[in-house]
PDB file of N, CA and C in Angstrom:
ATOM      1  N   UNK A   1      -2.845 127.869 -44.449  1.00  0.00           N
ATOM      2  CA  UNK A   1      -3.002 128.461 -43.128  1.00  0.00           C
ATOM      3  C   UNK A   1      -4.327 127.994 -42.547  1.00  0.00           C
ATOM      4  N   UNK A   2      -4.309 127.477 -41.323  1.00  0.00           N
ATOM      5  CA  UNK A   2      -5.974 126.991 -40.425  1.00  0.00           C
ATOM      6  C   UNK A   2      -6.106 127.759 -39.393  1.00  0.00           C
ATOM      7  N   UNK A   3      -7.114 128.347 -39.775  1.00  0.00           N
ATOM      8  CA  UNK A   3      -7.852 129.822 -38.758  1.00  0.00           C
ATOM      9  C   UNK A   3      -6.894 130.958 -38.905  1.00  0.00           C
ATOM     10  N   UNK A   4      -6.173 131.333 -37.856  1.00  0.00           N
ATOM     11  CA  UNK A   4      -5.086 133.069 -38.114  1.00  0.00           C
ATOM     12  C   UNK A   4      -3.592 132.377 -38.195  1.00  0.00           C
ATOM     13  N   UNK A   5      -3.712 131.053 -37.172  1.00  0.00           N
ATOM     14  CA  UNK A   5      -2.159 131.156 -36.705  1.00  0.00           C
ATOM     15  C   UNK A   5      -2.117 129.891 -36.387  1.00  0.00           C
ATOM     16  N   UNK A   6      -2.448 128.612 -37.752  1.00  0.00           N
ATOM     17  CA  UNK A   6      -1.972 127.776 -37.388  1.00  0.00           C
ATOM     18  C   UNK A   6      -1.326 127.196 -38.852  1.00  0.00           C
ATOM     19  N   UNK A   7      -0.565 125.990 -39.350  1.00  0.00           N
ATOM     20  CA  UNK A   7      -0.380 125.433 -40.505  1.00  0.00           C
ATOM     21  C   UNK A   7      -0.377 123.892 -40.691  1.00  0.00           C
ATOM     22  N   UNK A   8      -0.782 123.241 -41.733  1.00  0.00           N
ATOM     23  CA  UNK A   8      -0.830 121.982 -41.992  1.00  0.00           C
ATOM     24  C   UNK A   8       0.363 121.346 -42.526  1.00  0.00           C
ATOM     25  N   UNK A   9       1.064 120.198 -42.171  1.00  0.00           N
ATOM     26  CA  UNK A   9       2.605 120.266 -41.839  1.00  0.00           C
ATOM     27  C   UNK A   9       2.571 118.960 -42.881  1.00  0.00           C
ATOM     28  N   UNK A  10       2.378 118.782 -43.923  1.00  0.00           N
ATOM     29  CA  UNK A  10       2.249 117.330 -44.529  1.00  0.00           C
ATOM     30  C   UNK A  10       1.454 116.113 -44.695  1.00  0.00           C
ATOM     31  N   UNK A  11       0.427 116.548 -43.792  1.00  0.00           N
ATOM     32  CA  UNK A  11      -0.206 115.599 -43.471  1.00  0.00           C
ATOM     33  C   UNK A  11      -1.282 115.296 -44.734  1.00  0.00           C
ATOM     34  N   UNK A  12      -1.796 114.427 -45.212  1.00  0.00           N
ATOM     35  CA  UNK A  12      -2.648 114.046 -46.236  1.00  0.00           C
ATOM     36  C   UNK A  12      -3.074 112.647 -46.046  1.00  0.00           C
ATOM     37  N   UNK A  13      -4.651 112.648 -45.741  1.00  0.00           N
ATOM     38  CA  UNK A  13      -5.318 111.647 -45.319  1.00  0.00           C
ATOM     39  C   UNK A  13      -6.817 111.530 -46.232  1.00  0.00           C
ATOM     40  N   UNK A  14      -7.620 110.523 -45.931  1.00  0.00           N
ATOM     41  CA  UNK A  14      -9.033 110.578 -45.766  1.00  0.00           C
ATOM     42  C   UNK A  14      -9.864 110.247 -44.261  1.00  0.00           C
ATOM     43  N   UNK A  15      -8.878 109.969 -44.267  1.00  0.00           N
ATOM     44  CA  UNK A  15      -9.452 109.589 -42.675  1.00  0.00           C
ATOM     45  C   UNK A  15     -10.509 110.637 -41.926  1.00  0.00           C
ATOM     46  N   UNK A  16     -10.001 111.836 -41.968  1.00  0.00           N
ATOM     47  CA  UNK A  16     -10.504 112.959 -41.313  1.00  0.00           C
ATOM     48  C   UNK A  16     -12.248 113.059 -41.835  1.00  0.00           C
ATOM     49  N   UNK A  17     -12.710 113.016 -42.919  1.00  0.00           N
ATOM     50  CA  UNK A  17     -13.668 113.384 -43.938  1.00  0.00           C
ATOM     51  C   UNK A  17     -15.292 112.932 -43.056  1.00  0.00           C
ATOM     52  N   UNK A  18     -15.879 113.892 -42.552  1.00  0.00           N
ATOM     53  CA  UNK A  18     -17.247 113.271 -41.825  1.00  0.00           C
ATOM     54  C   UNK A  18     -17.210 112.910 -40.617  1.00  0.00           C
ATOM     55  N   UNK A  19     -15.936 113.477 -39.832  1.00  0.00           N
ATOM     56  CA  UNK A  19     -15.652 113.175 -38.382  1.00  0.00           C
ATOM     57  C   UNK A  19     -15.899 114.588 -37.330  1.00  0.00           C
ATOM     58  N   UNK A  20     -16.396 114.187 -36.385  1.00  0.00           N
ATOM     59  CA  UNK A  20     -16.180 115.707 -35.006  1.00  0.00           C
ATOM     60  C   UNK A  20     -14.872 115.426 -35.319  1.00  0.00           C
ATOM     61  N   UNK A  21     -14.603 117.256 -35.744  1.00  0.00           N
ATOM     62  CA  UNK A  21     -13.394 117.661 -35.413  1.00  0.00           C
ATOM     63  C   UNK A  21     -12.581 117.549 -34.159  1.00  0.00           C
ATOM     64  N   UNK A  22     -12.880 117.330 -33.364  1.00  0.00           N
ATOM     65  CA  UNK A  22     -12.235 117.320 -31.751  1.00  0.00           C
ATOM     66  C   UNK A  22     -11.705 115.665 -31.851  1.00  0.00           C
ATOM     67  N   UNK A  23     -12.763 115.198 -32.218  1.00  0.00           N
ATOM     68  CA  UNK A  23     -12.134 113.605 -32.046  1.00  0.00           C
ATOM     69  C   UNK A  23     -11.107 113.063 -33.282  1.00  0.00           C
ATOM     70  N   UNK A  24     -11.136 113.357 -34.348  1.00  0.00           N
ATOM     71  CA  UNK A  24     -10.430 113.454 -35.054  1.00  0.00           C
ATOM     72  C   UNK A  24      -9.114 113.851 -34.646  1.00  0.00           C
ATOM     73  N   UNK A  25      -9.159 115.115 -34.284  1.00  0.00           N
ATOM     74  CA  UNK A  25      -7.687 115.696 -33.925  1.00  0.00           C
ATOM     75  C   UNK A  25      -6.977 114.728 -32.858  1.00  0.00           C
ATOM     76  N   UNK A  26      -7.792 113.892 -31.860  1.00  0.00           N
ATOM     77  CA  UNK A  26      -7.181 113.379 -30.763  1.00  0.00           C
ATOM     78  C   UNK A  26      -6.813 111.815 -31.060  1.00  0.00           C
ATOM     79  N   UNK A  27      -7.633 111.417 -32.554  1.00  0.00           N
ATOM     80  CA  UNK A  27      -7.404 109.864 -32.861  1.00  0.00           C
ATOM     81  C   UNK A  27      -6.796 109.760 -33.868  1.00  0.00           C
ATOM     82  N   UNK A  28      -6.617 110.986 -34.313  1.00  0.00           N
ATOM     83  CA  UNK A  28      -6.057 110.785 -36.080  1.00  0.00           C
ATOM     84  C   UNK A  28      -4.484 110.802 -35.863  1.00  0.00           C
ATOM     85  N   UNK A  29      -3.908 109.820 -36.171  1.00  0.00           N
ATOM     86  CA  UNK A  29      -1.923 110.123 -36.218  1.00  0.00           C
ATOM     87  C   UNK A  29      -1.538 111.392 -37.187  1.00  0.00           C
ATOM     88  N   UNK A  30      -2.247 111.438 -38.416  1.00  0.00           N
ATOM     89  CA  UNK A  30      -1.616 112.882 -39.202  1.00  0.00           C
ATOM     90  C   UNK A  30      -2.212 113.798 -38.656  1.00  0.00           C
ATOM     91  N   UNK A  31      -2.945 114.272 -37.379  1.00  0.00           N
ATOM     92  CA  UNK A  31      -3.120 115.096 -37.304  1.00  0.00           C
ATOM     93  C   UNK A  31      -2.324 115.881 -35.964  1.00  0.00           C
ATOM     94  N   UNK A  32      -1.149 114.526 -35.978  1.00  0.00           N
ATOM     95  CA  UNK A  32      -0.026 115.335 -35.053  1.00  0.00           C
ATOM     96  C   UNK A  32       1.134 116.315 -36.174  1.00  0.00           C
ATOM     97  N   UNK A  33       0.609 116.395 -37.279  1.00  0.00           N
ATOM     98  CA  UNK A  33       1.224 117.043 -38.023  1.00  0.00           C
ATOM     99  C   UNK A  33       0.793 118.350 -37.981  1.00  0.00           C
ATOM    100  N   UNK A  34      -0.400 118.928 -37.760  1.00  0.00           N
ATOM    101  CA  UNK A  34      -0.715 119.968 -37.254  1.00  0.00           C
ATOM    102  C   UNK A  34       0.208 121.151 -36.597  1.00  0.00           C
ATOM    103  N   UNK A  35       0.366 121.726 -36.580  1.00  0.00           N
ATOM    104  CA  UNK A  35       0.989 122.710 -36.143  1.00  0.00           C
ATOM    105  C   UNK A  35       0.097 123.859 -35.273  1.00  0.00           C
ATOM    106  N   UNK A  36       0.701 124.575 -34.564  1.00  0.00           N
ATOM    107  CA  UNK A  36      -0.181 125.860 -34.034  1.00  0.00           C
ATOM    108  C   UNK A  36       0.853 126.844 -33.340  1.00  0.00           C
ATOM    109  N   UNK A  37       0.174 127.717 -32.631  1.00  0.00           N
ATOM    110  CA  UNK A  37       0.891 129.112 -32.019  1.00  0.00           C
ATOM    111  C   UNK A  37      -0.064 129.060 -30.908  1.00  0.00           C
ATOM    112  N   UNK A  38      -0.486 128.372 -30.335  1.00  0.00           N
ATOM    113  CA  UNK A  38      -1.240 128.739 -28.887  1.00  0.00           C
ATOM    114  C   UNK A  38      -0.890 128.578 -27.885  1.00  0.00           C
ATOM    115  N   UNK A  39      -1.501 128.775 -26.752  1.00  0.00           N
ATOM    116  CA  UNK A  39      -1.317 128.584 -25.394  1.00  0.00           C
ATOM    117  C   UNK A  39      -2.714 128.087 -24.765  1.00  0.00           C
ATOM    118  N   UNK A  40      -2.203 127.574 -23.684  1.00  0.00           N
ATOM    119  CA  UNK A  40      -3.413 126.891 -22.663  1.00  0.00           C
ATOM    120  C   UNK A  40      -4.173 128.404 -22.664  1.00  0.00           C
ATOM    121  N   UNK A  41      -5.215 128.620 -22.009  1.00  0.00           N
ATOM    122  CA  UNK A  41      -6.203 129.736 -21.895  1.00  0.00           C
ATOM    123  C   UNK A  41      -5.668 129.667 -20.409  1.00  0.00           C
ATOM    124  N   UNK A  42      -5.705 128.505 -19.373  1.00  0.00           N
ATOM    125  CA  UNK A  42      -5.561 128.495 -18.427  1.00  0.00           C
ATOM    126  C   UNK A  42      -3.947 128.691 -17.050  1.00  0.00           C
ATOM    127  N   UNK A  43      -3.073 127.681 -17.864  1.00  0.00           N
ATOM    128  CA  UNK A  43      -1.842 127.495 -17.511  1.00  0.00           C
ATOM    129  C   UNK A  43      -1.176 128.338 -18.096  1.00  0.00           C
ATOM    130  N   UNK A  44      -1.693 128.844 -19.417  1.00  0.00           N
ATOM    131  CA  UNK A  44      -0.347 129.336 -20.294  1.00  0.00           C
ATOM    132  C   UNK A  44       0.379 128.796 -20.826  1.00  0.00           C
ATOM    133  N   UNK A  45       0.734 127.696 -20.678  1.00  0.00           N
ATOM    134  CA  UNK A  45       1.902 126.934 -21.580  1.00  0.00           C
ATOM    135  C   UNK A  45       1.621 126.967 -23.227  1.00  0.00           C
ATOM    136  N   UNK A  46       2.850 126.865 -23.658  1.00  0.00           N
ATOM    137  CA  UNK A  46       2.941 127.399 -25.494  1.00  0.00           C
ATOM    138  C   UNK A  46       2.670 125.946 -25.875  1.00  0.00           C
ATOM    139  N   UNK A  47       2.463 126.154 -26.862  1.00  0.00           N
ATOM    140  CA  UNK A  47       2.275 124.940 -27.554  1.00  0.00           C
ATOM    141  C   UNK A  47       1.993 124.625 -29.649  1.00  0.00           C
ATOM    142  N   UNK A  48       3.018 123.833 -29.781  1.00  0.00           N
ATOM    143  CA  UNK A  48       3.322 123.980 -31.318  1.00  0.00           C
ATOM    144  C   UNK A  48       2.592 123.105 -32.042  1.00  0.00           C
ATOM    145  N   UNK A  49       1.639 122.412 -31.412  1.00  0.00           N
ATOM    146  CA  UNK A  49       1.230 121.198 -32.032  1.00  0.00           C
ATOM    147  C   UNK A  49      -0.222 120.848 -31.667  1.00  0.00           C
ATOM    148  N   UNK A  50      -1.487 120.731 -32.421  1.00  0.00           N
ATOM    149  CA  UNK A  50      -3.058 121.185 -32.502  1.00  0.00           C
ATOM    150  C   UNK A  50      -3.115 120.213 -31.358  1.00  0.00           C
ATOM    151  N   UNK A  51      -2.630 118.535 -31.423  1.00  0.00           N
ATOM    152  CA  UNK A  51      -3.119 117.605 -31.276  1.00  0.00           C
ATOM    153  C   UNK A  51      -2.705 117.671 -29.484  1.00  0.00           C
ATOM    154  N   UNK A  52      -1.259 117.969 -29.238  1.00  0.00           N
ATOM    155  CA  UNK A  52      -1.196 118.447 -27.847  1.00  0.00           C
ATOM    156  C   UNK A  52      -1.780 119.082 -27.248  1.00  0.00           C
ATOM    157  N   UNK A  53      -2.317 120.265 -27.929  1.00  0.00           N
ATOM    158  CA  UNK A  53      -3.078 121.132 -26.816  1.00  0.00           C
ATOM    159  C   UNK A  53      -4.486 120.995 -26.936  1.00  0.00           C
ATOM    160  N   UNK A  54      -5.016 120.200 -27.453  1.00  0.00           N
ATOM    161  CA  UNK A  54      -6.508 119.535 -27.830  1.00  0.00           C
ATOM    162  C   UNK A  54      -6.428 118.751 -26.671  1.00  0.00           C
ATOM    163  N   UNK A  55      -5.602 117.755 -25.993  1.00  0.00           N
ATOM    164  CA  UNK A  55      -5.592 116.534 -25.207  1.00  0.00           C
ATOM    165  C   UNK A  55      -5.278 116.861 -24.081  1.00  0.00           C
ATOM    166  N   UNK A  56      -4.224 118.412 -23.841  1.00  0.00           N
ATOM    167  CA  UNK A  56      -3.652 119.295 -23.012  1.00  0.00           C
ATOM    168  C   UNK A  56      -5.365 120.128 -22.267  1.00  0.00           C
ATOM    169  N   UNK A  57      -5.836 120.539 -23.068  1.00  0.00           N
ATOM    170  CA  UNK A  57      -6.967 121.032 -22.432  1.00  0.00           C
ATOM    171  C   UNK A  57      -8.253 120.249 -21.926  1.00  0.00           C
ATOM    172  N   UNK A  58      -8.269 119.131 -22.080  1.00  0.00           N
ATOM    173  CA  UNK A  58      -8.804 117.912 -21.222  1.00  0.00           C
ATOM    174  C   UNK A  58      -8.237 117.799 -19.979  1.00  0.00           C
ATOM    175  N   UNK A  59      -6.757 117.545 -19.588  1.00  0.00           N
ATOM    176  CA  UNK A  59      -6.308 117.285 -18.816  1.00  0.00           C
ATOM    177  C   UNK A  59      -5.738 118.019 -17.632  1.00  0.00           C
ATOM    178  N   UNK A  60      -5.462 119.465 -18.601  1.00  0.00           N
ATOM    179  CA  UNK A  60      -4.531 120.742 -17.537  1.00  0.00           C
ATOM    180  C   UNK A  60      -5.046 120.463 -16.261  1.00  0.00           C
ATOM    181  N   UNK A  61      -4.141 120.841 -15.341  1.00  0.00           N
ATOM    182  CA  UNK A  61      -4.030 121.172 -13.509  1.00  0.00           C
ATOM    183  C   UNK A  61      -4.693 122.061 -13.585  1.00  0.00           C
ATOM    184  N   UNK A  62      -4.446 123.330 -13.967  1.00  0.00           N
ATOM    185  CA  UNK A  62      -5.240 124.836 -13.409  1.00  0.00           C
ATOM    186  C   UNK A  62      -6.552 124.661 -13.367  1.00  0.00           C
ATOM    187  N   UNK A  63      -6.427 124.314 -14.533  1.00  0.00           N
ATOM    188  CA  UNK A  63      -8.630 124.138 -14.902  1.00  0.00           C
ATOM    189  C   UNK A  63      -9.074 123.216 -14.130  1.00  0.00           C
ATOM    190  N   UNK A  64      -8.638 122.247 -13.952  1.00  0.00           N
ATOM    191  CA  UNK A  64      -9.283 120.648 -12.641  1.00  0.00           C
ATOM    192  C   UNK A  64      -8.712 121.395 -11.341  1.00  0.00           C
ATOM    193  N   UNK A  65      -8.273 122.414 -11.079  1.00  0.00           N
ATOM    194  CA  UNK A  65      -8.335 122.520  -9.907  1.00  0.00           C
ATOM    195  C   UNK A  65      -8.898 123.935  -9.575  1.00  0.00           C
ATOM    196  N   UNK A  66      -9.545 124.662 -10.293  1.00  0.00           N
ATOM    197  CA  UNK A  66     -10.893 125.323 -10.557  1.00  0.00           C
ATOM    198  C   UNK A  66     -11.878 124.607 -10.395  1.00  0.00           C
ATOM    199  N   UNK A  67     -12.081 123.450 -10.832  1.00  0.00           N
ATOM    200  CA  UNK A  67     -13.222 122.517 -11.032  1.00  0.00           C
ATOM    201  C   UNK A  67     -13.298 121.914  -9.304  1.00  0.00           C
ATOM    202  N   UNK A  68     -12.202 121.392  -9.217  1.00  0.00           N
ATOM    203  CA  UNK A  68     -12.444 120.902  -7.327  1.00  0.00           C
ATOM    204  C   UNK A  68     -12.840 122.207  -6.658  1.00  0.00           C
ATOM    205  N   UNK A  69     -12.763 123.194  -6.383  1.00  0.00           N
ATOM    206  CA  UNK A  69     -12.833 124.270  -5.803  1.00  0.00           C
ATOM    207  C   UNK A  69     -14.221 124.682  -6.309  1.00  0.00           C
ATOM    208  N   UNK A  70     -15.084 124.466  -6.805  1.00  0.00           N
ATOM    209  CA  UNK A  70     -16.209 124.509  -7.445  1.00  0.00           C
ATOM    210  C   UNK A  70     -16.264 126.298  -7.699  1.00  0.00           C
ATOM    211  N   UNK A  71     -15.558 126.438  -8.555  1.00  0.00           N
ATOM    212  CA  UNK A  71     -15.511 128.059  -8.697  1.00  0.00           C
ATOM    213  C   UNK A  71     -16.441 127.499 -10.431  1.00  0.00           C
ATOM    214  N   UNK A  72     -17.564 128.380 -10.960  1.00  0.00           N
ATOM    215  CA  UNK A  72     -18.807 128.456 -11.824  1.00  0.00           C
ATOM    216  C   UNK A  72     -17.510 128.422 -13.005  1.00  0.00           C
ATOM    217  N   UNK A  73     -18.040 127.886 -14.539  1.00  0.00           N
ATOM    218  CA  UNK A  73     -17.599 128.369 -15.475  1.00  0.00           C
ATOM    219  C   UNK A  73     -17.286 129.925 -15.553  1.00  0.00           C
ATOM    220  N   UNK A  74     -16.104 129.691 -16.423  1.00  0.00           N
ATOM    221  CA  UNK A  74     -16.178 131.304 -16.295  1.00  0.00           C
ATOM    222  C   UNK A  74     -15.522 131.653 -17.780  1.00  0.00           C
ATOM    223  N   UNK A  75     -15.833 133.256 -18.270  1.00  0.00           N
ATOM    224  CA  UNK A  75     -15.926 133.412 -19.510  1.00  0.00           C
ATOM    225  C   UNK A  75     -14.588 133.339 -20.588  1.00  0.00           C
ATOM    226  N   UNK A  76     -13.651 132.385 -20.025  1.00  0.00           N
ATOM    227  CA  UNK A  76     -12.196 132.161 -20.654  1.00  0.00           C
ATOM    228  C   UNK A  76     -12.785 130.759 -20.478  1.00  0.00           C
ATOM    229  N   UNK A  77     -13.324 129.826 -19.698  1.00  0.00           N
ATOM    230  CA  UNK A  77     -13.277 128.595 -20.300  1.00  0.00           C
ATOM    231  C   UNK A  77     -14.191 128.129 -21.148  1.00  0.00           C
ATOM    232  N   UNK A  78     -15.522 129.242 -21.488  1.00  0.00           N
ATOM    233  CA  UNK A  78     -16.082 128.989 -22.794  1.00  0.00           C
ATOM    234  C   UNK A  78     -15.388 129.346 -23.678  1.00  0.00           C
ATOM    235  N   UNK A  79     -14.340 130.877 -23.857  1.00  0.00           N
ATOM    236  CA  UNK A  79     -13.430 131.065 -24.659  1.00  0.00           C
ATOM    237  C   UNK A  79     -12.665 129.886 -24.935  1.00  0.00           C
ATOM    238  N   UNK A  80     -11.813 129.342 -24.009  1.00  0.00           N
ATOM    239  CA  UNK A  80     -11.023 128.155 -24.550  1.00  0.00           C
ATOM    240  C   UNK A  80     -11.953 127.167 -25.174  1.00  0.00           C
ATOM    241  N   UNK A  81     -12.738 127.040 -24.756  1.00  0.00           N
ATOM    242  CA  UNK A  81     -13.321 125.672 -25.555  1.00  0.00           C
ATOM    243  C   UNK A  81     -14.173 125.949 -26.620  1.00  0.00           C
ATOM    244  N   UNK A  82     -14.662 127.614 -26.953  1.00  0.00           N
ATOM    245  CA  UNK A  82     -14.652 127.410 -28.558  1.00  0.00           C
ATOM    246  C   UNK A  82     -13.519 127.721 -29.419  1.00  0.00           C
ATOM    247  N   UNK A  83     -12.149 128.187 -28.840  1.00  0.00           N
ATOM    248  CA  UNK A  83     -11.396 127.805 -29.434  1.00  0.00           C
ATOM    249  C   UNK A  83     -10.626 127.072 -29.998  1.00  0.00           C
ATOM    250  N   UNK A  84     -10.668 126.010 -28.565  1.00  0.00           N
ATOM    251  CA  UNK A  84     -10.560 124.762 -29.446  1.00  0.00           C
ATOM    252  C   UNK A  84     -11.467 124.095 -30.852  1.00  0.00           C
ATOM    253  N   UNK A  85     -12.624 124.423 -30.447  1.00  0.00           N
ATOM    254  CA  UNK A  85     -13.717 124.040 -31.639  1.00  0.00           C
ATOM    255  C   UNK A  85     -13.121 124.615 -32.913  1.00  0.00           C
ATOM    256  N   UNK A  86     -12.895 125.849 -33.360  1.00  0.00           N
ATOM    257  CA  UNK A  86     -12.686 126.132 -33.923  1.00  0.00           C
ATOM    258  C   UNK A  86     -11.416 125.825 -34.386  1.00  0.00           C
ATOM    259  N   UNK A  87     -10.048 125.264 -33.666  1.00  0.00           N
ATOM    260  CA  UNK A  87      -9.299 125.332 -34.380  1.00  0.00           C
ATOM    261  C   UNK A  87      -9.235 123.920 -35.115  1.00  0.00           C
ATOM    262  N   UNK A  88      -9.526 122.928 -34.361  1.00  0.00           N
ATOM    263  CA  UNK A  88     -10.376 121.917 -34.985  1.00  0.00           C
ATOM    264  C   UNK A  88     -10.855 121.784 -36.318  1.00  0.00           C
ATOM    265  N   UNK A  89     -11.923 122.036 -36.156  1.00  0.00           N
ATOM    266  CA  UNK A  89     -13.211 122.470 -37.263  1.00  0.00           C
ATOM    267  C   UNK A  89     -12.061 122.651 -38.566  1.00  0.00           C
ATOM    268  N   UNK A  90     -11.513 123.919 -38.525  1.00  0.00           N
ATOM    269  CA  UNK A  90     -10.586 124.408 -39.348  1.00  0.00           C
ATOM    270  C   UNK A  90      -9.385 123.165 -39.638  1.00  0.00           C
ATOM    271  N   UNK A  91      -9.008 122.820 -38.969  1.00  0.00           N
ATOM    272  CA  UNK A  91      -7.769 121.599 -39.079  1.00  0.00           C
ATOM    273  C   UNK A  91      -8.526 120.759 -39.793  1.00  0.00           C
ATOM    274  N   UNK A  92      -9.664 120.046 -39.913  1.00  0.00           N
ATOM    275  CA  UNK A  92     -10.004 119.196 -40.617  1.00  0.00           C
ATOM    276  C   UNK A  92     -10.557 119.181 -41.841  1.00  0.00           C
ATOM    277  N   UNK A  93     -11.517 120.800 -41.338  1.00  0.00           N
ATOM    278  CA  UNK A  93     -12.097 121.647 -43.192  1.00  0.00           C
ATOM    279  C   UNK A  93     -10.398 121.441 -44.579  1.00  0.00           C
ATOM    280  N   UNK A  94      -9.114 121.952 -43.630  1.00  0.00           N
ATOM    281  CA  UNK A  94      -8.238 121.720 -44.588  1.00  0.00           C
ATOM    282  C   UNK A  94      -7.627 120.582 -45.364  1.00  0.00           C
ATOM    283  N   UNK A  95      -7.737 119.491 -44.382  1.00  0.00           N
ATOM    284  CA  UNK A  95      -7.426 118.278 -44.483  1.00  0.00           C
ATOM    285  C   UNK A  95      -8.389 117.493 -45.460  1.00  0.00           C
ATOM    286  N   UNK A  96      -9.894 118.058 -45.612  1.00  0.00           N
ATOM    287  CA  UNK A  96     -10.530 117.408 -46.381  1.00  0.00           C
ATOM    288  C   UNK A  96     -10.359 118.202 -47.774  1.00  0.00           C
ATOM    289  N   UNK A  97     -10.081 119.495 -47.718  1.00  0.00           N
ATOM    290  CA  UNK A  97      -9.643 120.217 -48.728  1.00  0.00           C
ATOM    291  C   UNK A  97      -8.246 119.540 -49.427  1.00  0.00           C
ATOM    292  N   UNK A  98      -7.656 119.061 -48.890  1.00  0.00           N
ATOM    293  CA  UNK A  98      -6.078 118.922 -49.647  1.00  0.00           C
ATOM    294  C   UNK A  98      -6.124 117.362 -50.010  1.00  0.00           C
ATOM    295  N   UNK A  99      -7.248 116.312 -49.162  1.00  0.00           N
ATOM    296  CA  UNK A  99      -7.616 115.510 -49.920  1.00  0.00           C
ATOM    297  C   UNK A  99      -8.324 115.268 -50.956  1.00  0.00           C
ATOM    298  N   UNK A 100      -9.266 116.717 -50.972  1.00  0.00           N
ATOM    299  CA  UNK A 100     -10.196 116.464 -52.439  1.00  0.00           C
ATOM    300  C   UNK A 100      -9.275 117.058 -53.754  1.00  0.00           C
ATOM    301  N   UNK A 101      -7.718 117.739 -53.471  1.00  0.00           N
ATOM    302  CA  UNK A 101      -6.644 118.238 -54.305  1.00  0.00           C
ATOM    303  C   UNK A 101      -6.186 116.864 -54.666  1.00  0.00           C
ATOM    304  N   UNK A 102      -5.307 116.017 -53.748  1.00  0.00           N
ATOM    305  CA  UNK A 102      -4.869 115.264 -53.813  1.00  0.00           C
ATOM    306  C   UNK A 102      -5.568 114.158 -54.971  1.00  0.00           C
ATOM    307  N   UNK A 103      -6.660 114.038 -54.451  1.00  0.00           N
ATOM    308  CA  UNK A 103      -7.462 113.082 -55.204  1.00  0.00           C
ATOM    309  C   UNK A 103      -7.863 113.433 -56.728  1.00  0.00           C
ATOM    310  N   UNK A 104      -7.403 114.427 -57.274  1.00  0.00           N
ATOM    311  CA  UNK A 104      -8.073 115.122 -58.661  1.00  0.00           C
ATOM    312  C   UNK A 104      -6.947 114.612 -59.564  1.00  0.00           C
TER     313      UNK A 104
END
């Protein structure tokens, strides 16, 4: 299990080992194996998969069009974006965990 509500779907690499978690999740191919239970913070849309909604929250409409409208950060888009950190962080802490299994 990574963080409350996500799971690691097969994936077994080294790749991940000594990388920002964020970039990892968005360059690594096993880490479309990832799984999750979230939603945008912003749009709402569900989403089953770490690596989608990592690349999804770069890109969303709602939030860039908050941003044209010059409305200030506000305290859901620091929420979203340490959640992303965190789910991250966690996606890769496991990945280096099941490679240092793997490897024994």
């Amino acid at each position: 299990m990574i963080g409350d509500r996500m799971t690691l779907r097969g994936a077994s690499t080294k790749d991940g080992v000594g990388q920002d978690p964020i970039d990892w999740v968005i360059r690594n191919g096993t880490s479309g194996h990832i799984g999750c239970n979230e939603e945008c913070a912003f749009c709402k849309n569900p989403f089953d998969r770490l690596r989608k909604l990592v690349k999804h929250l770069e890109d969303c409409k709602v939030e860039k069009s908050r941003d044209k409208q010059g409305i200030c950060p506000s305290p859901m888009q620091y929420l979203a974006l340490r959640r992303k950190d965190q789910l991250c962080k966690s996606a890769l802490k496991q990945m280096e965990q099941q490679t240092n299994q793997d490897g024994k």
